[in-house]
N, C-alpha and C. Protein backbone atom coordinates (compact mmCIF):
# COMPACT_ATOMS: atom_id res chain seq x y z
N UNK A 1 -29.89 224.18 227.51
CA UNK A 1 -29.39 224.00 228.86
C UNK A 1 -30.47 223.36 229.71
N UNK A 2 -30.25 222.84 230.90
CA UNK A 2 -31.05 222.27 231.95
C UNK A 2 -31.19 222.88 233.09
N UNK A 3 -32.24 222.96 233.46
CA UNK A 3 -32.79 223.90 235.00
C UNK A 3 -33.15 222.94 235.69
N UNK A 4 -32.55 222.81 236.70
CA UNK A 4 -33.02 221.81 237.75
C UNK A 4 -34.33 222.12 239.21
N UNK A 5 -35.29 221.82 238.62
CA UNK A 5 -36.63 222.18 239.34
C UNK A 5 -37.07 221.17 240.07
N UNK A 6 -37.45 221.24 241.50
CA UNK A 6 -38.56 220.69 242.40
C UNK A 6 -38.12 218.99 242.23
N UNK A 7 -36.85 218.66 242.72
CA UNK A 7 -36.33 218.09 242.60
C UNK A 7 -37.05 217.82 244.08
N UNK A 8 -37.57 216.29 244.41
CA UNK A 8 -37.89 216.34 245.65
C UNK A 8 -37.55 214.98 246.20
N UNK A 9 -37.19 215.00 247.57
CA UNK A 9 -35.98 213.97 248.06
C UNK A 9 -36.66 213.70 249.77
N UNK A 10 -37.97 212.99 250.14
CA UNK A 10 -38.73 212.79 251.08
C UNK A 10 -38.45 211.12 251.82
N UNK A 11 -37.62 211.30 252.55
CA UNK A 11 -37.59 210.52 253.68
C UNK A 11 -38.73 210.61 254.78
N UNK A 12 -39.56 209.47 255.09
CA UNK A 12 -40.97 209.68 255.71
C UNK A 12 -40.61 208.10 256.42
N UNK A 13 -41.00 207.82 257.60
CA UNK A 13 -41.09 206.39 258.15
C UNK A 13 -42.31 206.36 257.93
N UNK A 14 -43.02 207.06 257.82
CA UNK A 14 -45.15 206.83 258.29
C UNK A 14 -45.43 206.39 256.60
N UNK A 15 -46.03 205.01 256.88
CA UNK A 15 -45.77 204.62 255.52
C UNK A 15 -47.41 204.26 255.17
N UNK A 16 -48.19 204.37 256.18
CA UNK A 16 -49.80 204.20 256.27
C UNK A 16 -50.56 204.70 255.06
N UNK A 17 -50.45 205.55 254.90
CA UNK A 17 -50.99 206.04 253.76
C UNK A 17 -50.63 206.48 252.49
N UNK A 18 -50.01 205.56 251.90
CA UNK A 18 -48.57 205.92 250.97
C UNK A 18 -49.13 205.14 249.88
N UNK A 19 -50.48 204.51 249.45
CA UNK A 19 -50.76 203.58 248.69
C UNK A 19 -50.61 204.48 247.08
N UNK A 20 -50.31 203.81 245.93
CA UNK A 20 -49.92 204.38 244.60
C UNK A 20 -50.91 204.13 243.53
N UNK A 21 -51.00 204.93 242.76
CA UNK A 21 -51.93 204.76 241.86
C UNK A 21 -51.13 203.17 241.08
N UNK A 22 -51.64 202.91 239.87
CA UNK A 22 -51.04 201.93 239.08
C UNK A 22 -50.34 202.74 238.28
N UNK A 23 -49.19 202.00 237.89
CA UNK A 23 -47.94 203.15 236.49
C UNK A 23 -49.15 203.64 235.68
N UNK A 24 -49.95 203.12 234.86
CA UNK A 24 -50.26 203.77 233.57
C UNK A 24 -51.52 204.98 234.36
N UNK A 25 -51.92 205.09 235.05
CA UNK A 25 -52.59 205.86 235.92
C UNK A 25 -51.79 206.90 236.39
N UNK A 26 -50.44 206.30 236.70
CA UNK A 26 -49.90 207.79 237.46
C UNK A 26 -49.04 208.51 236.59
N UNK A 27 -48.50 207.92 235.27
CA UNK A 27 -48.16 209.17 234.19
C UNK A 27 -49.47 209.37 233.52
N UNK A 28 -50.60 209.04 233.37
CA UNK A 28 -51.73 210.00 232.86
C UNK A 28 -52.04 210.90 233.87
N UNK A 29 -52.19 210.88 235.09
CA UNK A 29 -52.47 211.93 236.20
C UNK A 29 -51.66 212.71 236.03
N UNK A 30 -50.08 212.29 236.03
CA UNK A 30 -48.92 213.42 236.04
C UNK A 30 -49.10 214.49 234.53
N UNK A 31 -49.22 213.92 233.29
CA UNK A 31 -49.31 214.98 232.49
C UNK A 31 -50.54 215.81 232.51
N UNK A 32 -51.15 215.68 233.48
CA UNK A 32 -52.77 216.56 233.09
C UNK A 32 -51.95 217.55 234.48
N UNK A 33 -51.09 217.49 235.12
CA UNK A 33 -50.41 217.90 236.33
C UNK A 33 -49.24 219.01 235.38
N UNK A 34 -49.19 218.87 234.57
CA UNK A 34 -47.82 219.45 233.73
C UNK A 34 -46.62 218.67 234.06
N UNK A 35 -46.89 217.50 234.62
CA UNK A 35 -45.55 216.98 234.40
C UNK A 35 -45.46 216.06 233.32
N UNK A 36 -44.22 215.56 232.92
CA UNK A 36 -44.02 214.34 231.91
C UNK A 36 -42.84 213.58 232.31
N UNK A 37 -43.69 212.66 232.71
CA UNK A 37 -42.18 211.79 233.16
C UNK A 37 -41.32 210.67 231.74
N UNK A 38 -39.85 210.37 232.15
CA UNK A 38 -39.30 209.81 231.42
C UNK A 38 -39.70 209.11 230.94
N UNK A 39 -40.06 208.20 229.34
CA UNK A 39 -40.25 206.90 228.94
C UNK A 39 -39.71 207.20 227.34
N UNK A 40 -38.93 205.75 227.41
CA UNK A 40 -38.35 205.28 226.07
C UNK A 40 -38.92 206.20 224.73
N UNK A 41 -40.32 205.35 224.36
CA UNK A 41 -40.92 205.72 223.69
C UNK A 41 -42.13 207.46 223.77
N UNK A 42 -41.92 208.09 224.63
CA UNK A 42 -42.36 209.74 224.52
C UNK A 42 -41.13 210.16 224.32
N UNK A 43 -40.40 210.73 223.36
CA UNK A 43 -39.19 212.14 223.44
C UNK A 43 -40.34 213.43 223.55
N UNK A 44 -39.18 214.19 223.88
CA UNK A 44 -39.48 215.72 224.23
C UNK A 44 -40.32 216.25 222.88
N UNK A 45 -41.26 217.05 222.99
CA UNK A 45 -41.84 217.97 221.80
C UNK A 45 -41.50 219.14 222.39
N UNK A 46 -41.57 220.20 221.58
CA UNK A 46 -42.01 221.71 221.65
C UNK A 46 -43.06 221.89 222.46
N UNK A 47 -43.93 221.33 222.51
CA UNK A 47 -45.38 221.27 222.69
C UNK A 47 -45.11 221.48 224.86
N UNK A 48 -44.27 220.49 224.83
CA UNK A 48 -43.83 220.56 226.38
C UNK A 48 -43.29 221.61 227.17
N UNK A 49 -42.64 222.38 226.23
CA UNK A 49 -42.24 223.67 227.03
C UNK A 49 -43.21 224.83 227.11
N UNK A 50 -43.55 224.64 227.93
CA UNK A 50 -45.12 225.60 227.97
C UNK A 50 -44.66 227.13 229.01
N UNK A 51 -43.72 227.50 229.30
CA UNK A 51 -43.25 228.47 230.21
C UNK A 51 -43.58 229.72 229.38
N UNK A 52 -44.01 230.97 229.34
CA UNK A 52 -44.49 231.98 228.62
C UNK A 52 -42.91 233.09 228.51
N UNK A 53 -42.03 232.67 229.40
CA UNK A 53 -40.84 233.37 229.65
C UNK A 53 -39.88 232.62 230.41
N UNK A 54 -38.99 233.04 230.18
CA UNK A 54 -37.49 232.46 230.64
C UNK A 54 -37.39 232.17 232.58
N UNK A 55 -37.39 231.43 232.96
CA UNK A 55 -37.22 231.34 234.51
C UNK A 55 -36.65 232.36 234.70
N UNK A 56 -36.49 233.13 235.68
CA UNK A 56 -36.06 233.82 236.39
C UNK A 56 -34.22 233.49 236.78
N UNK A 57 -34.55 231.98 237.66
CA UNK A 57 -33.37 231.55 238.18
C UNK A 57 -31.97 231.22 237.34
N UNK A 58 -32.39 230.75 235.74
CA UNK A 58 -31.68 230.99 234.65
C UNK A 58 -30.61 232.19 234.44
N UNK A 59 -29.37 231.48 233.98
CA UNK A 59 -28.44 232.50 234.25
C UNK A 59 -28.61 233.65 232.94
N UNK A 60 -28.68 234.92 232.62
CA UNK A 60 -28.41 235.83 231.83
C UNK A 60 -28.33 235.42 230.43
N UNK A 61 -26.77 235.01 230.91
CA UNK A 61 -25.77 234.25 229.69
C UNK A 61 -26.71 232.87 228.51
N UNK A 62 -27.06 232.00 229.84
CA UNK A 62 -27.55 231.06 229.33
C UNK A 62 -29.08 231.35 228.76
N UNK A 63 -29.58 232.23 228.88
CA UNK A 63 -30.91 232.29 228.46
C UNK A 63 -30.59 232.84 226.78
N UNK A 64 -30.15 232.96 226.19
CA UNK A 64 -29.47 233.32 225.18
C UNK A 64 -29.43 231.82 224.40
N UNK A 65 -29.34 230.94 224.72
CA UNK A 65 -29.39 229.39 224.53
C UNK A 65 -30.94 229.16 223.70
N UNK A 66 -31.85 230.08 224.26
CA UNK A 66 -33.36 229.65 223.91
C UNK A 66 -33.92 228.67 224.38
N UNK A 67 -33.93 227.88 225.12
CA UNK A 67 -34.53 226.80 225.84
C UNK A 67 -33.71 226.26 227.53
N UNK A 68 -34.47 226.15 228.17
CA UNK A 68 -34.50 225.30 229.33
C UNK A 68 -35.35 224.30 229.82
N UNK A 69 -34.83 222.96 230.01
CA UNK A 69 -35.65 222.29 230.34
C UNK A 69 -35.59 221.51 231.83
N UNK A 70 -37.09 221.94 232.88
CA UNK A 70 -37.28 221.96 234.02
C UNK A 70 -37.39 220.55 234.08
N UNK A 71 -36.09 219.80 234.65
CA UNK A 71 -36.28 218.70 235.27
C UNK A 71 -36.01 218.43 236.76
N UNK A 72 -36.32 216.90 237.01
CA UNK A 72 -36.30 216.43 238.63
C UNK A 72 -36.51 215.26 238.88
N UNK A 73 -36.00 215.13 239.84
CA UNK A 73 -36.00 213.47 240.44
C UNK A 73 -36.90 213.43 241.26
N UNK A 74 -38.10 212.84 241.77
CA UNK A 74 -39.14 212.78 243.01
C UNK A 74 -38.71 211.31 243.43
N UNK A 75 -38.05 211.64 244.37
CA UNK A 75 -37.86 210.12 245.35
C UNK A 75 -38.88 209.78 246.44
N UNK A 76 -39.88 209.30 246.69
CA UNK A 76 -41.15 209.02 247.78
C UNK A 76 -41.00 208.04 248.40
N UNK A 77 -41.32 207.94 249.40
CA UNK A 77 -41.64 206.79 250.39
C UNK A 77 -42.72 205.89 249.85
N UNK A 78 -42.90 204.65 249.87
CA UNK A 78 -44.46 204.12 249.46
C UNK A 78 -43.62 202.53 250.38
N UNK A 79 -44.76 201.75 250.01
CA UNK A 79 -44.41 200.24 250.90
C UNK A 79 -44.97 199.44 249.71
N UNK A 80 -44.67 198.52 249.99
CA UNK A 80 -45.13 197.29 248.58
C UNK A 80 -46.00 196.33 249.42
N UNK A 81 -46.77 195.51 248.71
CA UNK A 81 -47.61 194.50 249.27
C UNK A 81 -47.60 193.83 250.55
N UNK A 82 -46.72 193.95 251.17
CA UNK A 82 -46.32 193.23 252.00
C UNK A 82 -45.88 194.30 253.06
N UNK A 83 -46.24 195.27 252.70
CA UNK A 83 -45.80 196.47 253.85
C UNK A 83 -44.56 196.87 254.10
N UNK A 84 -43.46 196.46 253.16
CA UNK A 84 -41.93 196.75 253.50
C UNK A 84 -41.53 197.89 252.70
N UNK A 85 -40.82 198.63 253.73
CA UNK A 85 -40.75 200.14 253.05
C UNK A 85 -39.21 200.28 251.82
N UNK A 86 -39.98 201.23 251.04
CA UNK A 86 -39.40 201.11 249.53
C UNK A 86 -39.35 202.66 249.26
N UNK A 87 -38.98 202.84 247.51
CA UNK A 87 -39.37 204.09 247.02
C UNK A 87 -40.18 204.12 246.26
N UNK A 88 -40.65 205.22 245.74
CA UNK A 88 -41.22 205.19 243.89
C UNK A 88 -40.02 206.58 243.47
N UNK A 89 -39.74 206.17 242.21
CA UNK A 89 -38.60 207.44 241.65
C UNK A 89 -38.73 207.59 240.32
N UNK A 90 -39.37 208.70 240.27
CA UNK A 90 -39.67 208.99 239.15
C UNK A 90 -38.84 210.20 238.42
N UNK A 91 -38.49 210.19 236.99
CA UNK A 91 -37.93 211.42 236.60
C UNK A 91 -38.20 212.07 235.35
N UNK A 92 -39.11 213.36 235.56
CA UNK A 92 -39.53 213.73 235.15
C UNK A 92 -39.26 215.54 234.62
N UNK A 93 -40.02 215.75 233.73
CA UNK A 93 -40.09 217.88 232.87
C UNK A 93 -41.22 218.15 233.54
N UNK A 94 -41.09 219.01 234.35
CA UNK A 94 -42.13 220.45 234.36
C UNK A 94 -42.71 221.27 233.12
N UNK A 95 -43.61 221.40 232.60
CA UNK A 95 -43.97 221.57 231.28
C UNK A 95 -43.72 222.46 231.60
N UNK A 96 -44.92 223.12 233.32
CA UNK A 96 -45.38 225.14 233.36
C UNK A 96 -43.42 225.77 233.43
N UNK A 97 -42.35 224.94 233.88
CA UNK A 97 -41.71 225.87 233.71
C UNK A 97 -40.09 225.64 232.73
N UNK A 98 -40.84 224.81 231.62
CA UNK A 98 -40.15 224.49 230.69
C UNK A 98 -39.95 225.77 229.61
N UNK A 99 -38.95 226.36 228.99
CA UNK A 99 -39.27 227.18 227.73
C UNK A 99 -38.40 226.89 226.73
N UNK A 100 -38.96 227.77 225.83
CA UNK A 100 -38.48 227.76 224.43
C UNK A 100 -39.04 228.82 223.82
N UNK A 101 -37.80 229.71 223.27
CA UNK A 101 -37.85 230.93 222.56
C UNK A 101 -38.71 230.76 221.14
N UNK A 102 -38.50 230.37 220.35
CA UNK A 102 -38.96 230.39 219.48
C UNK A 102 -39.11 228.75 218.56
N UNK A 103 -39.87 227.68 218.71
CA UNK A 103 -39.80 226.82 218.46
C UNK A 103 -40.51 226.15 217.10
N UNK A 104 -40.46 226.99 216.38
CA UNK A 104 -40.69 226.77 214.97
C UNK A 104 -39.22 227.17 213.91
N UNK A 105 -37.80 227.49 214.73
CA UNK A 105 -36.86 227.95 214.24
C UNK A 105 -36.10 226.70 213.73
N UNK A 106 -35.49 226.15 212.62
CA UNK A 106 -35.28 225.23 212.04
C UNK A 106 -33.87 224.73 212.73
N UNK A 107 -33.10 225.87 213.58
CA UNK A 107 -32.06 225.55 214.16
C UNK A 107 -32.25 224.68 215.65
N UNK A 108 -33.71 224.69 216.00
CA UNK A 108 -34.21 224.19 217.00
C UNK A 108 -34.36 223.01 217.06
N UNK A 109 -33.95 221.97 216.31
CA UNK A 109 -33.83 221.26 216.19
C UNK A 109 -32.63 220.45 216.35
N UNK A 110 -31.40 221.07 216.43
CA UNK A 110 -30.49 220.79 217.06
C UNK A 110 -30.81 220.92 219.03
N UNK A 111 -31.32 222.09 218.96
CA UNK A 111 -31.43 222.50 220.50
C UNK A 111 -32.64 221.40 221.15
N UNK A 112 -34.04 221.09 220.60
CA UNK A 112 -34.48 219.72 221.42
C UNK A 112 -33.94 218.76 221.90
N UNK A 113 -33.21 218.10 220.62
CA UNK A 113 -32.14 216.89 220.75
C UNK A 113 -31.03 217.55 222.16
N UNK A 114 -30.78 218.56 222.27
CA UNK A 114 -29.88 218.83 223.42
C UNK A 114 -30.40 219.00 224.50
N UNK A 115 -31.71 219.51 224.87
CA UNK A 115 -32.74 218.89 225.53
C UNK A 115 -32.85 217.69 225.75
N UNK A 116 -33.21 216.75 224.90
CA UNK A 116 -33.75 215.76 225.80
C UNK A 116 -32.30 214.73 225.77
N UNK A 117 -31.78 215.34 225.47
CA UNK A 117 -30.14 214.69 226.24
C UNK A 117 -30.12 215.17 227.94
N UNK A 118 -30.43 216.24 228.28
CA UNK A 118 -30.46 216.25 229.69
C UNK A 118 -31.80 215.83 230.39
N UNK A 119 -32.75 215.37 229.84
CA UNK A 119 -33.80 215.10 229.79
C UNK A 119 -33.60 213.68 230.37
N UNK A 120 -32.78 212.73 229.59
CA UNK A 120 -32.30 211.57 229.04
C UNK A 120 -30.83 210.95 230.70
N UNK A 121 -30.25 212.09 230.95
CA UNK A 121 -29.44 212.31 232.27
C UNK A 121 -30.10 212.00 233.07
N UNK A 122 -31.24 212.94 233.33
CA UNK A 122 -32.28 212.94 234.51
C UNK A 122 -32.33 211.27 234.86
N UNK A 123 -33.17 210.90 233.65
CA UNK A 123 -33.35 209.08 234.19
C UNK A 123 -31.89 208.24 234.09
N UNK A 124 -31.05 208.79 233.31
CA UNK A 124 -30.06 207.69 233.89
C UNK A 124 -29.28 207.70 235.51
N UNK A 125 -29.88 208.77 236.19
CA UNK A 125 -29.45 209.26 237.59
C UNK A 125 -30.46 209.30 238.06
N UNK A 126 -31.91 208.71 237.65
CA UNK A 126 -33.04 208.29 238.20
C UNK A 126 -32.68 206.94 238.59
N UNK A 127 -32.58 205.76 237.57
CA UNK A 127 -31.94 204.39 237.61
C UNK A 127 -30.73 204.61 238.77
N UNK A 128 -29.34 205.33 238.64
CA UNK A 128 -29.16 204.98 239.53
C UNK A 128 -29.61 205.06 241.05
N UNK A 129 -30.43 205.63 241.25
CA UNK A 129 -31.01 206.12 242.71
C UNK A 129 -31.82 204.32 242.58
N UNK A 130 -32.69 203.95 241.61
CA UNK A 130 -33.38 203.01 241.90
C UNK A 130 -32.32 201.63 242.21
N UNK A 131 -31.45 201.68 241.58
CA UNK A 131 -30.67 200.41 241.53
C UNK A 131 -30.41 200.42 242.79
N UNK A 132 -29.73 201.38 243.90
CA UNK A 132 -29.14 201.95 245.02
C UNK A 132 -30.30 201.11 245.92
N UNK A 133 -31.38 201.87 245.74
CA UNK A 133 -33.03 201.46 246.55
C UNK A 133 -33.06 200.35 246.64
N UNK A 134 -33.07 199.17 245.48
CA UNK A 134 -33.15 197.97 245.17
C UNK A 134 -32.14 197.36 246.09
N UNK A 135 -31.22 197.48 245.69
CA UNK A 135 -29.79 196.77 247.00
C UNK A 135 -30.10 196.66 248.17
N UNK A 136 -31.09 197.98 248.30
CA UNK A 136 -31.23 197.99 250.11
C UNK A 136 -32.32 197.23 250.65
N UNK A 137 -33.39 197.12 249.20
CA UNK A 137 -34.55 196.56 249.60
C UNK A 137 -34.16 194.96 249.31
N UNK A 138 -33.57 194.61 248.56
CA UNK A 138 -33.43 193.04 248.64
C UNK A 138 -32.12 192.20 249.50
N UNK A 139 -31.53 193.11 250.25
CA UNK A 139 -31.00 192.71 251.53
C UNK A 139 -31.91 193.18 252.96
N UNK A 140 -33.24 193.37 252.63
CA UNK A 140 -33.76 193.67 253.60
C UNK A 140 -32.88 194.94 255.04
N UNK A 141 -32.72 195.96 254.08
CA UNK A 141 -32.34 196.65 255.13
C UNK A 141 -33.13 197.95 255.39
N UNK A 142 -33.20 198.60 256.12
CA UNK A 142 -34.01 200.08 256.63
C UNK A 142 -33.51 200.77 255.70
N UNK A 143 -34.70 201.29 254.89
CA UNK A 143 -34.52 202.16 253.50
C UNK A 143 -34.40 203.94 253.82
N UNK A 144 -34.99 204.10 255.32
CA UNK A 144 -35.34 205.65 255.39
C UNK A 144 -34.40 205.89 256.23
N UNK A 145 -33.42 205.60 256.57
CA UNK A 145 -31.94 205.82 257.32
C UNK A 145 -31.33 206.99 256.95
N UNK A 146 -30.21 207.62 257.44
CA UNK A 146 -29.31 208.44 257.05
C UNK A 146 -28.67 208.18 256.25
N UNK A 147 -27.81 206.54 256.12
CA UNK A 147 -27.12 206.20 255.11
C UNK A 147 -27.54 206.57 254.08
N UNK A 148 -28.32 206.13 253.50
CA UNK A 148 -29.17 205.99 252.28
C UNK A 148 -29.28 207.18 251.73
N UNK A 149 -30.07 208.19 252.61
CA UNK A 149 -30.16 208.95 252.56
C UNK A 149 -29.06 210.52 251.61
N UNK A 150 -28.22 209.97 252.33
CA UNK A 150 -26.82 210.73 251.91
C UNK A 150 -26.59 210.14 251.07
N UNK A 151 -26.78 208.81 250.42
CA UNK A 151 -25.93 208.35 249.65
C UNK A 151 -26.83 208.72 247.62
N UNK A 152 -28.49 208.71 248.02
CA UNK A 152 -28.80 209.65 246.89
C UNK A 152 -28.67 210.79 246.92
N UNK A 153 -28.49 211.50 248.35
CA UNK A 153 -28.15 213.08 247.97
C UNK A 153 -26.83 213.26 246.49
N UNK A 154 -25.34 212.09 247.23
CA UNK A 154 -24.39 212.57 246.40
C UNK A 154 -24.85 212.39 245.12
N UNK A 155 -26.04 210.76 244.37
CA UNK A 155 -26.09 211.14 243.23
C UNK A 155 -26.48 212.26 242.79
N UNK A 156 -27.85 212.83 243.18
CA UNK A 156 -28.30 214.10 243.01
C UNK A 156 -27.40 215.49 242.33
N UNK A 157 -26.33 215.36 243.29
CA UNK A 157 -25.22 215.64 243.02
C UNK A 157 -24.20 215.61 242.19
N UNK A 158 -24.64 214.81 241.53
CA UNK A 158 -23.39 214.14 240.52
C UNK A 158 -24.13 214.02 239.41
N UNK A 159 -25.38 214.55 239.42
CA UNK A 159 -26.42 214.61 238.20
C UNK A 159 -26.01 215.94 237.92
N UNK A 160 -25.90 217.06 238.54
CA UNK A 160 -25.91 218.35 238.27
C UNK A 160 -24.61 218.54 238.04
N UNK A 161 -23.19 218.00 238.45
CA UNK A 161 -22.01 218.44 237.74
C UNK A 161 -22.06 217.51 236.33
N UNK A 162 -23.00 216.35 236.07
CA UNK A 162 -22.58 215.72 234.91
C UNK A 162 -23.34 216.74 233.42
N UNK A 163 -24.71 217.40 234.11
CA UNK A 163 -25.59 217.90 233.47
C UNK A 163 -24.46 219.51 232.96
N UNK A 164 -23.88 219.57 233.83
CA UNK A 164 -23.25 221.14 233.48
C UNK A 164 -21.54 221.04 233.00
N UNK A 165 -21.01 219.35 232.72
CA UNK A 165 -20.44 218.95 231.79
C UNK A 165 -20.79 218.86 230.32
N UNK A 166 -21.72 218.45 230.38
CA UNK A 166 -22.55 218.48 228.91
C UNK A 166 -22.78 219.91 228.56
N UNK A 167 -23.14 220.73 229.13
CA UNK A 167 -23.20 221.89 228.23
C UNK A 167 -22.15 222.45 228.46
N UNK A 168 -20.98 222.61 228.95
CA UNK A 168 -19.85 223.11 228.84
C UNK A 168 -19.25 222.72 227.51
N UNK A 169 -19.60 221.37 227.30
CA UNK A 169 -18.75 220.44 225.73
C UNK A 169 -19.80 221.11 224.69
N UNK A 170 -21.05 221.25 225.05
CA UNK A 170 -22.08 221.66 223.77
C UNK A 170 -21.75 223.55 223.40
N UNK A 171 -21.57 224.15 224.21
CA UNK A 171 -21.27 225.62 224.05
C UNK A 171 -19.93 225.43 223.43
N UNK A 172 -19.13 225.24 223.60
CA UNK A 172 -17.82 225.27 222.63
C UNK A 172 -17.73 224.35 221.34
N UNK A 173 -18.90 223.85 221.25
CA UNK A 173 -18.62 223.17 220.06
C UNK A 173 -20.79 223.33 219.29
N UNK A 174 -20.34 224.51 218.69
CA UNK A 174 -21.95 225.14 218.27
C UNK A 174 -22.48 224.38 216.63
N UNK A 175 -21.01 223.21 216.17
CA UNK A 175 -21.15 222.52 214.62
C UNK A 175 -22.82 221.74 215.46
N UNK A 176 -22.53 221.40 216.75
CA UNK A 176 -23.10 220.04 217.07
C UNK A 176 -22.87 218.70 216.88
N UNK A 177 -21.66 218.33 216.74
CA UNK A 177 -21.28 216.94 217.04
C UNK A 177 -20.89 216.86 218.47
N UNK A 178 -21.01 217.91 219.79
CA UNK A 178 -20.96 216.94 220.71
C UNK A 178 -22.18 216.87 221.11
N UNK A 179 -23.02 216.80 220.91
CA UNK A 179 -24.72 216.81 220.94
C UNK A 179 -24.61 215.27 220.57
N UNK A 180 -24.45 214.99 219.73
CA UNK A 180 -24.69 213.51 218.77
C UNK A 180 -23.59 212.12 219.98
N UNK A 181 -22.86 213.14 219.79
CA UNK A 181 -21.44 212.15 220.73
C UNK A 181 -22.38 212.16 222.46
N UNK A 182 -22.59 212.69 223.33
CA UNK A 182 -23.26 212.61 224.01
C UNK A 182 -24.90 211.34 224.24
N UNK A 183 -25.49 212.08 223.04
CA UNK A 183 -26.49 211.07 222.39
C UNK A 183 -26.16 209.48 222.91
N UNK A 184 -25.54 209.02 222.26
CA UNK A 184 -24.76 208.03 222.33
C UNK A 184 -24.00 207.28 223.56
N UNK A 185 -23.11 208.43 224.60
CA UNK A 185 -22.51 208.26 225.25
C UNK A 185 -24.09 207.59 226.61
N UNK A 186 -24.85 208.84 226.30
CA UNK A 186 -25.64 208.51 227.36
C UNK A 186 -26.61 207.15 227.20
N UNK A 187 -27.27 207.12 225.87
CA UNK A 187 -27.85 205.97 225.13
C UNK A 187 -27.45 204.72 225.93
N UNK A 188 -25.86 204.62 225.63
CA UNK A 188 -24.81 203.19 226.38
C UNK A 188 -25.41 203.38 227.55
N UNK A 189 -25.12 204.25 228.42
CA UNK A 189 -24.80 203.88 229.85
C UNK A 189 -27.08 203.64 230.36
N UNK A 190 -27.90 204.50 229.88
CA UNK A 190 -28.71 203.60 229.89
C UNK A 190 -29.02 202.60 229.56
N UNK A 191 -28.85 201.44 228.48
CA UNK A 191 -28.55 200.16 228.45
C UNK A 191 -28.51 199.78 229.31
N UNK A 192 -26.93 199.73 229.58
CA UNK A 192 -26.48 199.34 230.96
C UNK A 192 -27.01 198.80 232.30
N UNK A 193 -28.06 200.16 231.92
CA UNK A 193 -28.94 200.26 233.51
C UNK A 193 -30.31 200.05 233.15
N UNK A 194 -30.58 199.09 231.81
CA UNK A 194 -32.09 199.14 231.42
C UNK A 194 -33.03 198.37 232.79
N UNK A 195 -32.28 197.13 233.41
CA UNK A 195 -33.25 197.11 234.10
C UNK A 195 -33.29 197.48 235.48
N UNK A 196 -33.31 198.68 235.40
CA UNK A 196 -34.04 199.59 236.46
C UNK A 196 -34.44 200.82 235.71
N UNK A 197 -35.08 200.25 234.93
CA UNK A 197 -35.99 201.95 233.97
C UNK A 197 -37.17 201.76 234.85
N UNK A 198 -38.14 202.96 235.20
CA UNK A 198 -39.54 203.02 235.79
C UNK A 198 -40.45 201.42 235.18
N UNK A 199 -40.67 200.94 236.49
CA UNK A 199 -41.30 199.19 236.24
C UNK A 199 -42.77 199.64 235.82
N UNK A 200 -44.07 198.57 235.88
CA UNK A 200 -45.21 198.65 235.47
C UNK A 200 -45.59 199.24 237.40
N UNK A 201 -44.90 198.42 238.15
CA UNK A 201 -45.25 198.93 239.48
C UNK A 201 -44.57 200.28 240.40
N UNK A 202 -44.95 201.69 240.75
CA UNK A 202 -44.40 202.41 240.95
C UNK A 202 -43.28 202.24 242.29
N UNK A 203 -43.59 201.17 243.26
CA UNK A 203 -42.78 201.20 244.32
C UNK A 203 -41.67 200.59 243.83
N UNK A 204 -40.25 200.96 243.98
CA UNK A 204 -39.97 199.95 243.71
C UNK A 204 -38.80 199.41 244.40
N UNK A 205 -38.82 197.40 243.88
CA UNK A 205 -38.57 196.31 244.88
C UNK A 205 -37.00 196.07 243.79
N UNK A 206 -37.14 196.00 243.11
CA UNK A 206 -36.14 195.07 242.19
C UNK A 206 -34.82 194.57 242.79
């Protein structure tokens, strides 16, 4: 299952001091941080769920599942070269409050893969927030508005009923073919949206 953590959504006009590390700088900073943000080539390990016990906020029922994985969207204010205000959106696991019951269990291996299927959600509802950003920034319009504003809340939104579709289809079906069918389903629709995966530059213009 997926726990949705520190999901953070910062509308700021004060854009003065908003300067960004470079990409390969700011996912090495982020994992020494316990975070791990999305990329193609890292999938999820064991190694990532570093939580010593089950969240708290985790339902009863679902902790019975053996794993949760703490994801989030960080939407920021930053400005690009030219001083015009933008985002950086990154989507990323909380390692400290990632878990896993027992991860040397051979059945766990079905359960990662179902992991980083919601793992895998996160950034395709990362992309769309960026694609959204992009529209606004290459019609030159005011990015820190209300519109806007509301209008990634609903994805946000629409990440967490799609995320708690998926395990509704994965709990009734324990063979694991909708694990695989999912796989897939989501695979496509990132395609789709490959170019707006996290750029080499964190603000972003596209």
């Amino acid at each position: 299952m997926y726990f949705l953590l520190l999901t953070r959504f910062m509308l700021l006009v004060e854009l003065g001091a908003l300067a960004r590390p470079s990409r390969a700088s700011h996912l090495a900073q982020a994992e020494e941080r316990g975070l791990v943000y999305w990329q193609a080539q890292r999938p999820l390990r064991w190694r990532d769920f570093q939580a010593h016990a089950c969240p708290k906020l985790v339902r009863p029922a679902e902790r019975e599942i053996g794993a949760c994985s703490a994801t989030g969207i960080a939407v920021l204010p930053c400005a690009d070269a030219k001083g015009r205000g933008t985002f950086q959106i990154d989507s990323y696991l909380n390692q400290r409050y990632s878990w896993v019951r027992d991860s040397t269990s051979f059945a766990n291996r079905l359960l990662l893969a179902h992991e980083q299927v919601h793992f895998d959600i996160n950034e395709l509802y990362a992309r769309k927030i960026r694609a959204l950003v992009a529209s606004y920034y290459q019609a030159g319009r005011y990015p820190f508005g209300v519109e806007l504003n509301q209008r990634i809340a609903l994805l946000l939104l629409a990440k967490t009923t799609y995320n708690n579709r998926f395990d509704t289809e994965v709990y009734a079906d324990p063979i694991g073919g909708s694990v695989s069918r999912w796989q897939a389903v989501v695979g496509r629709q990132l395609t789709t949206l490959a170019a707006y995966q996290a750029s080499t530059s964190p603000c972003y213009t596209r």
